[in-house]
C-alpha atoms as a PDB file:
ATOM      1  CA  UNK A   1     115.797  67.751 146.818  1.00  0.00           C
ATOM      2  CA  UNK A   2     114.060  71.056 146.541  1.00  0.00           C
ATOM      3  CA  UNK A   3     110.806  71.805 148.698  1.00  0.00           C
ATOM      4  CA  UNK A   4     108.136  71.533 146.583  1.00  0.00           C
ATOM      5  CA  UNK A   5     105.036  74.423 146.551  1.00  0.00           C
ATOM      6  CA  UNK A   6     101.858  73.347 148.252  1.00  0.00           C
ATOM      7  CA  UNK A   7      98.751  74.531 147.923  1.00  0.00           C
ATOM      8  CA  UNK A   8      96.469  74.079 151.057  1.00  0.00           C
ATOM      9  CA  UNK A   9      92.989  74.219 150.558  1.00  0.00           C
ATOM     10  CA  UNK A  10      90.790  74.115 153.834  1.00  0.00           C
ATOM     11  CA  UNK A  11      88.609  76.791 155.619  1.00  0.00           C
ATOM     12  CA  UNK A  12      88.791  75.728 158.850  1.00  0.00           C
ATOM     13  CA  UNK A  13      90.970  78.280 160.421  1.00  0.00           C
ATOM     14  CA  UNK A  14      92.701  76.460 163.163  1.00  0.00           C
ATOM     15  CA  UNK A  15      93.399  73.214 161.226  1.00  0.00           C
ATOM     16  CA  UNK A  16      95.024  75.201 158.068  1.00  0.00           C
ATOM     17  CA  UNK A  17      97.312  77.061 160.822  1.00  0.00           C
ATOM     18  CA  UNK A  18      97.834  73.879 161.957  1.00  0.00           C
ATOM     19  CA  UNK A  19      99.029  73.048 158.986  1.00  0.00           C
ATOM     20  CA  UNK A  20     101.065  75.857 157.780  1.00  0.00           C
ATOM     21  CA  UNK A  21     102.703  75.859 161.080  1.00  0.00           C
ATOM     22  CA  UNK A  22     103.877  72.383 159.694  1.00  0.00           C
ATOM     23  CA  UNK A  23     104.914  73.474 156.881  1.00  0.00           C
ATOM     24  CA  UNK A  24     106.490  76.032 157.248  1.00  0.00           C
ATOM     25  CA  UNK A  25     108.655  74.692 160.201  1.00  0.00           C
ATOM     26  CA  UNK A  26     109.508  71.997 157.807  1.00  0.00           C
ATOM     27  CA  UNK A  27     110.561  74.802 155.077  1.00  0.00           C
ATOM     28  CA  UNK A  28     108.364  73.667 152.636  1.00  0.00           C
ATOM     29  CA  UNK A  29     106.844  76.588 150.472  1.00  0.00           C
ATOM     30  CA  UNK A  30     102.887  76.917 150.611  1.00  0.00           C
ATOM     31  CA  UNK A  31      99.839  79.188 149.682  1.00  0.00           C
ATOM     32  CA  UNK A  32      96.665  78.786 151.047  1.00  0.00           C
ATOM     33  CA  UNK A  33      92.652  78.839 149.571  1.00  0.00           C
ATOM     34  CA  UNK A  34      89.621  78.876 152.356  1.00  0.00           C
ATOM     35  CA  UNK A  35      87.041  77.757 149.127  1.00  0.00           C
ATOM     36  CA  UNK A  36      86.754  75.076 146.033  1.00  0.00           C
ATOM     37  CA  UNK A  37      86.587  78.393 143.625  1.00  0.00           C
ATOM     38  CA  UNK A  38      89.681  80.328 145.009  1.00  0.00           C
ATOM     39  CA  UNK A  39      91.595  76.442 144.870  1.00  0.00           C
ATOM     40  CA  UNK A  40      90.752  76.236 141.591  1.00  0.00           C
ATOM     41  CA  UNK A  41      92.122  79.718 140.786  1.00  0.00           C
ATOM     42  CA  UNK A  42      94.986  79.005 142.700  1.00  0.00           C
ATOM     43  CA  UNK A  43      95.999  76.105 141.100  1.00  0.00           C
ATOM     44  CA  UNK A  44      95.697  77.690 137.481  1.00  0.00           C
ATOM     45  CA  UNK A  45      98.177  80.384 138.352  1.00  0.00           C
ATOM     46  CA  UNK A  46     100.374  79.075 141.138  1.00  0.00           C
ATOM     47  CA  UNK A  47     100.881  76.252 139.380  1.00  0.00           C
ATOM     48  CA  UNK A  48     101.625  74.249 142.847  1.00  0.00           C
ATOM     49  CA  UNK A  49     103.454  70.545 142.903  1.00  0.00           C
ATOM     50  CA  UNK A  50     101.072  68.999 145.626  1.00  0.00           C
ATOM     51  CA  UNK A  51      97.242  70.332 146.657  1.00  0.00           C
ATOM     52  CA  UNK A  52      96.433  69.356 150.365  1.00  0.00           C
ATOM     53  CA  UNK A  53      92.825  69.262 149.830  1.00  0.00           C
ATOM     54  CA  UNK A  54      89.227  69.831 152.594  1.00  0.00           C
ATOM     55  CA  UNK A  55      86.481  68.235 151.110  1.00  0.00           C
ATOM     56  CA  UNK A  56      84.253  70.530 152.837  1.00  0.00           C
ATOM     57  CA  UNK A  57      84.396  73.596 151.619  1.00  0.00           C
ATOM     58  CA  UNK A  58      82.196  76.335 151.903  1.00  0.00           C
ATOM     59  CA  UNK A  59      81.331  77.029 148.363  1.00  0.00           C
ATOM     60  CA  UNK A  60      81.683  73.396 146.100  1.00  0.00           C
ATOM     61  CA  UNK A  61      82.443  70.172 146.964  1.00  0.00           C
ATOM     62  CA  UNK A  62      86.245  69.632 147.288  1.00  0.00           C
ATOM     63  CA  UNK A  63      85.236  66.411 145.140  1.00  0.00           C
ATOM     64  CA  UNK A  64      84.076  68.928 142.323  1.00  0.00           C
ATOM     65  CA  UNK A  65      87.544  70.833 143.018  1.00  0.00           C
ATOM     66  CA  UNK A  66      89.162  67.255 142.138  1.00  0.00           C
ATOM     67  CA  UNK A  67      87.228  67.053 138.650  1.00  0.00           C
ATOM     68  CA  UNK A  68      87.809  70.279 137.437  1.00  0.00           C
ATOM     69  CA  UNK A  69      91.283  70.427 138.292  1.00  0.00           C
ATOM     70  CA  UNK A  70      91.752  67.149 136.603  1.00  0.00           C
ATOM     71  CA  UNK A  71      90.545  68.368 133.351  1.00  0.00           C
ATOM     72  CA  UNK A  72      93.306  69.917 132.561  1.00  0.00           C
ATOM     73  CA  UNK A  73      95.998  68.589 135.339  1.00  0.00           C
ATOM     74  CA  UNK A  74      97.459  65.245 137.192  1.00  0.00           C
ATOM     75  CA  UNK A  75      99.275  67.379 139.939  1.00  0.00           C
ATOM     76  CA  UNK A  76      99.124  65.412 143.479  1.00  0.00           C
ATOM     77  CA  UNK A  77      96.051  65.536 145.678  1.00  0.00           C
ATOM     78  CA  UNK A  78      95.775  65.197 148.994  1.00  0.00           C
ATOM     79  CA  UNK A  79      92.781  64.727 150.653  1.00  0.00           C
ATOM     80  CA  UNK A  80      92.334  65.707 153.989  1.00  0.00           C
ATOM     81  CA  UNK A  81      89.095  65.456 155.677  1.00  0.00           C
ATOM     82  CA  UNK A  82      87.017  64.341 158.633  1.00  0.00           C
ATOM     83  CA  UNK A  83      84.452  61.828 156.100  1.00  0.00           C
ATOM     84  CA  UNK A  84      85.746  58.444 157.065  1.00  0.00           C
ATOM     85  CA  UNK A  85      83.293  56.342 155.166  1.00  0.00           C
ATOM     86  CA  UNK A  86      84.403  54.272 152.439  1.00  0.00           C
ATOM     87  CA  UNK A  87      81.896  55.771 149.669  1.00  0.00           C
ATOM     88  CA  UNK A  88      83.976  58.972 150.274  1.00  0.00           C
ATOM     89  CA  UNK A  89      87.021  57.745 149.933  1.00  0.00           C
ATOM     90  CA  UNK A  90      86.032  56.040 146.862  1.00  0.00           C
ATOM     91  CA  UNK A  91      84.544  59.500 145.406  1.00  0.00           C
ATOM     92  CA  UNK A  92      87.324  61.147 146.038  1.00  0.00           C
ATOM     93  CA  UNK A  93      89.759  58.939 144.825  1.00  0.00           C
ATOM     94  CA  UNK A  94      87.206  57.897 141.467  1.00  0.00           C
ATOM     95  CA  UNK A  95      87.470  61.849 140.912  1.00  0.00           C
ATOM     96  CA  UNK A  96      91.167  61.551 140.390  1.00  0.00           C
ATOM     97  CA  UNK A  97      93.036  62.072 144.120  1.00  0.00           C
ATOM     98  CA  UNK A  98      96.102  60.547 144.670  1.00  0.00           C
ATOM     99  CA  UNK A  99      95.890  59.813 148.811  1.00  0.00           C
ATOM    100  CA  UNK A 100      93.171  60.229 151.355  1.00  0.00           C
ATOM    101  CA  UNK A 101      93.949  61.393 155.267  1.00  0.00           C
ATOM    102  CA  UNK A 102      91.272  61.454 158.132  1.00  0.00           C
ATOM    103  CA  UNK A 103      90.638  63.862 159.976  1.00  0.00           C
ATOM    104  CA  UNK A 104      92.383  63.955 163.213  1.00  0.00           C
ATOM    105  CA  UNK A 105      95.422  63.575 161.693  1.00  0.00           C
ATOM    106  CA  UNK A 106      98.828  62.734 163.051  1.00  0.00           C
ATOM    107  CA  UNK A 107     101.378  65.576 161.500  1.00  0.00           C
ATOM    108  CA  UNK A 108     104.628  63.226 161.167  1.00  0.00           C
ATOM    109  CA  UNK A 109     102.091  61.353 158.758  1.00  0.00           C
ATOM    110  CA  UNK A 110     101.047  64.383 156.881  1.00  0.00           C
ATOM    111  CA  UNK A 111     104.700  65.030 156.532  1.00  0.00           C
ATOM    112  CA  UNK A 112     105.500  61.460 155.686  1.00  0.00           C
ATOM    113  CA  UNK A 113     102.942  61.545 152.718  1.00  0.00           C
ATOM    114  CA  UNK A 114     104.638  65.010 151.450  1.00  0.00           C
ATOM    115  CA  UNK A 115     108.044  63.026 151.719  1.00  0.00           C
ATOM    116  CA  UNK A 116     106.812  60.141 149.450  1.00  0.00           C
ATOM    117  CA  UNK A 117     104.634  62.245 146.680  1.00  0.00           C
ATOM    118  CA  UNK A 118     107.986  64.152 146.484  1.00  0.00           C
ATOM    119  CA  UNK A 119     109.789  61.447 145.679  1.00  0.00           C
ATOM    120  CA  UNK A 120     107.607  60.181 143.035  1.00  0.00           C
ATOM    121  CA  UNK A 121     107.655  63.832 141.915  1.00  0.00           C
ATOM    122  CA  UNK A 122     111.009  63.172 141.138  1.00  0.00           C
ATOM    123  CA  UNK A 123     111.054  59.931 139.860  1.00  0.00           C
ATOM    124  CA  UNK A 124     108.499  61.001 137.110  1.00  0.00           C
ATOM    125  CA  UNK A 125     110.801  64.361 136.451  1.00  0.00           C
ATOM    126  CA  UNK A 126     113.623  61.841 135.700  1.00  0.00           C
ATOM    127  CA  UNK A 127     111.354  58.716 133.863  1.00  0.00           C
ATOM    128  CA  UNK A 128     112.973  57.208 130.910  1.00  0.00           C
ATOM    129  CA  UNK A 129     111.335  55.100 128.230  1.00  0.00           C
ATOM    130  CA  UNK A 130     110.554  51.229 129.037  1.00  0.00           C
ATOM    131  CA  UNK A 131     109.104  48.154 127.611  1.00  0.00           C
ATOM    132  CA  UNK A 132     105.112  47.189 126.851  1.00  0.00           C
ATOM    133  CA  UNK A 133     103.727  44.557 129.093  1.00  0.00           C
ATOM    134  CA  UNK A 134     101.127  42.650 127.847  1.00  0.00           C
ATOM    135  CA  UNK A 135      98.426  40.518 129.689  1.00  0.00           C
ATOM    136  CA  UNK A 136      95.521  39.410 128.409  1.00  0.00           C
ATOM    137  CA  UNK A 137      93.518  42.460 127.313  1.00  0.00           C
ATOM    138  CA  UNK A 138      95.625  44.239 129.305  1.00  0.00           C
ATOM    139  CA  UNK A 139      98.687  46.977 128.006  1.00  0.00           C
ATOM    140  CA  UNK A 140     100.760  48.846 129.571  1.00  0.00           C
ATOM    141  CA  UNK A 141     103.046  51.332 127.647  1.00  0.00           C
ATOM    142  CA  UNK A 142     105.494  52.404 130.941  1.00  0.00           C
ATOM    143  CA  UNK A 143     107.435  54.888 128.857  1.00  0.00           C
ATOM    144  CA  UNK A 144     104.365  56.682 127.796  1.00  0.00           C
ATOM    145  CA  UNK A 145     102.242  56.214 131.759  1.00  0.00           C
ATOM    146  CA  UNK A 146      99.527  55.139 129.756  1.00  0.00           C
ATOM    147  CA  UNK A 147      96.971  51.526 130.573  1.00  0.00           C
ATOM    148  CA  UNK A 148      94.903  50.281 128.149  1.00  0.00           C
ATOM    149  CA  UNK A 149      92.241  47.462 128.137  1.00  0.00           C
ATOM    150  CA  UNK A 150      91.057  45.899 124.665  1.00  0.00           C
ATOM    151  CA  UNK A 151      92.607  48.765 123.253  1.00  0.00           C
ATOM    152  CA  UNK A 152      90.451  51.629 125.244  1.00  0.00           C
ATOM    153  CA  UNK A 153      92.661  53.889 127.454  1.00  0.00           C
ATOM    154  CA  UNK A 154      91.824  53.111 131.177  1.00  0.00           C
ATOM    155  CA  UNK A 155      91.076  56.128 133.264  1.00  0.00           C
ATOM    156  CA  UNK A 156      93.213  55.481 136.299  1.00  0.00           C
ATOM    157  CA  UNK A 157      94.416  57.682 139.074  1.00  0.00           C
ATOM    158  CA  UNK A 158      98.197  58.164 139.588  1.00  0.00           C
ATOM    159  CA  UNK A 159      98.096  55.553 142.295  1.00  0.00           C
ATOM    160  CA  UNK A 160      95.781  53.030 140.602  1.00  0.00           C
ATOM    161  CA  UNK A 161      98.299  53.103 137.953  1.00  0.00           C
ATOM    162  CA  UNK A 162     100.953  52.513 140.352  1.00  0.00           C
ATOM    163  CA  UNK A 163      99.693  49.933 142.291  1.00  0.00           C
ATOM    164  CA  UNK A 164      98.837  48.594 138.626  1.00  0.00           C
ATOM    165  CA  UNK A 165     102.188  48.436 137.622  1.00  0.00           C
ATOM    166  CA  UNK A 166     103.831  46.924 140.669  1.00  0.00           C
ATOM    167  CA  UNK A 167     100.862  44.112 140.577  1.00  0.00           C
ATOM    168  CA  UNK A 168     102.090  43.654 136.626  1.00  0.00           C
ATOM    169  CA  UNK A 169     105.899  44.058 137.279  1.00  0.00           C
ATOM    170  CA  UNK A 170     105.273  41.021 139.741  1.00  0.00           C
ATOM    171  CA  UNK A 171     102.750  39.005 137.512  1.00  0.00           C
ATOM    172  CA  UNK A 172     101.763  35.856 139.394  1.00  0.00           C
ATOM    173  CA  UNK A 173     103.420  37.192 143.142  1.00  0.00           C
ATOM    174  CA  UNK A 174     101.698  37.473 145.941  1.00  0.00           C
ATOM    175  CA  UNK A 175     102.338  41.138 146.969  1.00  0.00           C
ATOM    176  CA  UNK A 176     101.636  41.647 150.473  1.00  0.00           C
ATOM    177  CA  UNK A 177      99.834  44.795 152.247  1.00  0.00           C
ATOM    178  CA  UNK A 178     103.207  46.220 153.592  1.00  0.00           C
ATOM    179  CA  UNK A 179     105.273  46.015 150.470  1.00  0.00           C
ATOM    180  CA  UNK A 180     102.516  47.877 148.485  1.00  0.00           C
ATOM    181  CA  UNK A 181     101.941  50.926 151.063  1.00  0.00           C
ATOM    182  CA  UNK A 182     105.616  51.051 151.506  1.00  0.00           C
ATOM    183  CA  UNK A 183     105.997  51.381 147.781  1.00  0.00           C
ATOM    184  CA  UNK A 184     103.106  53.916 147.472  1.00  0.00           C
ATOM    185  CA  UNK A 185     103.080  55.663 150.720  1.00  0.00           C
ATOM    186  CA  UNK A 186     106.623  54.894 152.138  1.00  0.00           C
ATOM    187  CA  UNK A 187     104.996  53.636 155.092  1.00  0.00           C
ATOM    188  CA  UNK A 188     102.472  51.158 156.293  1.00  0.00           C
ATOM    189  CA  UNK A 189     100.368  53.131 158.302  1.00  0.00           C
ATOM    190  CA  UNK A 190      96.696  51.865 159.283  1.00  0.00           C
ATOM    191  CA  UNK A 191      94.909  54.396 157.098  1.00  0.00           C
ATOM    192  CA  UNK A 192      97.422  53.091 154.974  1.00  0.00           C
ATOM    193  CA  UNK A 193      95.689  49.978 154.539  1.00  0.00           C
ATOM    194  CA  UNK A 194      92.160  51.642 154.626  1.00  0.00           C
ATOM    195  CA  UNK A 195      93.434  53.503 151.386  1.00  0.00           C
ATOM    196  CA  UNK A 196      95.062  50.306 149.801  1.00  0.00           C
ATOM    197  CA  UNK A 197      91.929  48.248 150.253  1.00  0.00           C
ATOM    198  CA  UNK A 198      89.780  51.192 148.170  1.00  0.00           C
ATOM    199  CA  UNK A 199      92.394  51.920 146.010  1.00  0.00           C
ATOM    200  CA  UNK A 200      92.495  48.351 145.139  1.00  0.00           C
ATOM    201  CA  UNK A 201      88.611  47.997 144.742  1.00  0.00           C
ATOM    202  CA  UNK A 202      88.555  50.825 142.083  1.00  0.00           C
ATOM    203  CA  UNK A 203      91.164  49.532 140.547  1.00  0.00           C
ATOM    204  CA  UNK A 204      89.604  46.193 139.918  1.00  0.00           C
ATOM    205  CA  UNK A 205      86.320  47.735 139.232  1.00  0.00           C
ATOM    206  CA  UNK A 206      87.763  49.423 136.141  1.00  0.00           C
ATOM    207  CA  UNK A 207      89.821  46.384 135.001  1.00  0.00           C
ATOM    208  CA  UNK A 208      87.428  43.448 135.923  1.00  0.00           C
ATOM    209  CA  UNK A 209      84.326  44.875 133.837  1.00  0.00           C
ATOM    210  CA  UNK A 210      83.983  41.459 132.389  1.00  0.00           C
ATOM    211  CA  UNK A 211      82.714  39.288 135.080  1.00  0.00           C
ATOM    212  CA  UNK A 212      84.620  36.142 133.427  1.00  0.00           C
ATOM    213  CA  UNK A 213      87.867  37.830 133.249  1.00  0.00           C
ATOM    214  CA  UNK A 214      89.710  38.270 136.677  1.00  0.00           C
ATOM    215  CA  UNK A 215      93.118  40.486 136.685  1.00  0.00           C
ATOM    216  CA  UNK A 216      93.705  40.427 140.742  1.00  0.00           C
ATOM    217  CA  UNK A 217      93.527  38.253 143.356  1.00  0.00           C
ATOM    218  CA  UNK A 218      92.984  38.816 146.896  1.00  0.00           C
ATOM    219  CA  UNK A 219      94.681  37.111 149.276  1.00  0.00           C
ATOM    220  CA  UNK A 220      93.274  37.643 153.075  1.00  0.00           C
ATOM    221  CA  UNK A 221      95.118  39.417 155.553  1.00  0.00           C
ATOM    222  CA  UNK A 222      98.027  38.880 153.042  1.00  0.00           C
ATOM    223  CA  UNK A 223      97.940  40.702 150.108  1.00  0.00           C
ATOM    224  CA  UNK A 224      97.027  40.596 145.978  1.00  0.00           C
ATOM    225  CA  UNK A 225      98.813  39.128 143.098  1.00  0.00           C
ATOM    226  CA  UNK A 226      97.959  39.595 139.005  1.00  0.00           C
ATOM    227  CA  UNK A 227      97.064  36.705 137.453  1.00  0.00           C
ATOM    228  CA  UNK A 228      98.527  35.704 134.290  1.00  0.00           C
ATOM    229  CA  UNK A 229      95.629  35.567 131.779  1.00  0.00           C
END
């Protein structure tokens, strides 16, 4: 498959070499932006197929970089950055990013990440029409990518509506931790299950707004399974 064009955001000079360097040993195209504004720019006219993304950037917050490119895009994100807290990951990926890597970093993961993004580059390139599944208040309309709840569209990232539609495409499985990162990540990685776990809490926070009506269950140390309502 062809390398796709990255855009890598990040003003830290020795961790975007470090990064390029990766790339570019691994042939993948790239351009780079040191600031949210130039990103932004960047991202208009380059038109790139995956944005590594700093979230701290000299000039805006690389969450406000997420929000305005979503306004008029749903290329990949990538965050990269050294805030490990939960409430940043959940900012982050609220404001529409697909993944979330901590800073120090391990480069065979970076490159793993690029590997599986690609892939469901390509699978979304190649998507055909499928069925409606229904559950409760629940729709989703696979051919279109689209999840609705009592008839509302629900905002979801690209990888809450993944993990959404493996949870429905298994209604009433336990899914376990590994089979989910491997199917969103391609690997099971502990950050891996850092992500899954807020992923998974955003995720029920938009579905579950009725207290009353539960869509996911936990199961702990194992995994989550969909109810059938």
């Amino acid at each position: 498959m062809n390398k796709p064009l990255i855009l890598v955001v990040e003003d830290d000079g020795t961790v975007r070499n470090l990064i390029t360097t990766t790339l570019k040993s691994n042939e993948y195209r790239y351009i780079t932006a040191s600031d949210g504004e130039s990103a932004i720019a960047a991202a208009s006219t380059q038109q790139p197929d995956i944005v590594l993304l700093d979230l701290g950037l000299p000039d805006i917050d690389g969450v406000e970089v997420i929000k305005r490119i979503r306004c008029w895009s749903q290329m990949p994100i990538i965050v990269i950055s050294a805030r490990s807290e939960d409430a940043d990951k959940i900012a982050a990926l609220d404001a529409g990013a697909d993944d979330y890597l901590t800073k120090p970093f391990s480069v065979a993961e970076l490159l793993a990440r690029l590997r599986v993004t690609q892939r469901r580059l390509t699978a979304l390139e190649s998507k055909t029409g499928e069925s409606i599944f229904h559950n409760g208040s629940l729709t989703i309309d696979y051919g279109a990518g689209c999840a609705y709840l009592d008839g509302n569209a629900l905002k979801l990232t690209p990888t809450e509506y993944k993990l959404l539609c493996l949870l429905a495409k298994d209604v009433g499985k336990v899914l376990t931790h590994t089979y989910l990162t491997d199917k969103i990540w391609g690997s099971c990685w502990e950050s891996d299950m850092a992500s899954l776990r807020v992923h998974m809490a955003t995720l029920r926070k938009k579905l579950e707004k009725d207290p009353d009506t539960q869509y996911i269950q936990t199961h702990i140390g194992i995994g989550y399974r969909m109810l059938k309502l």
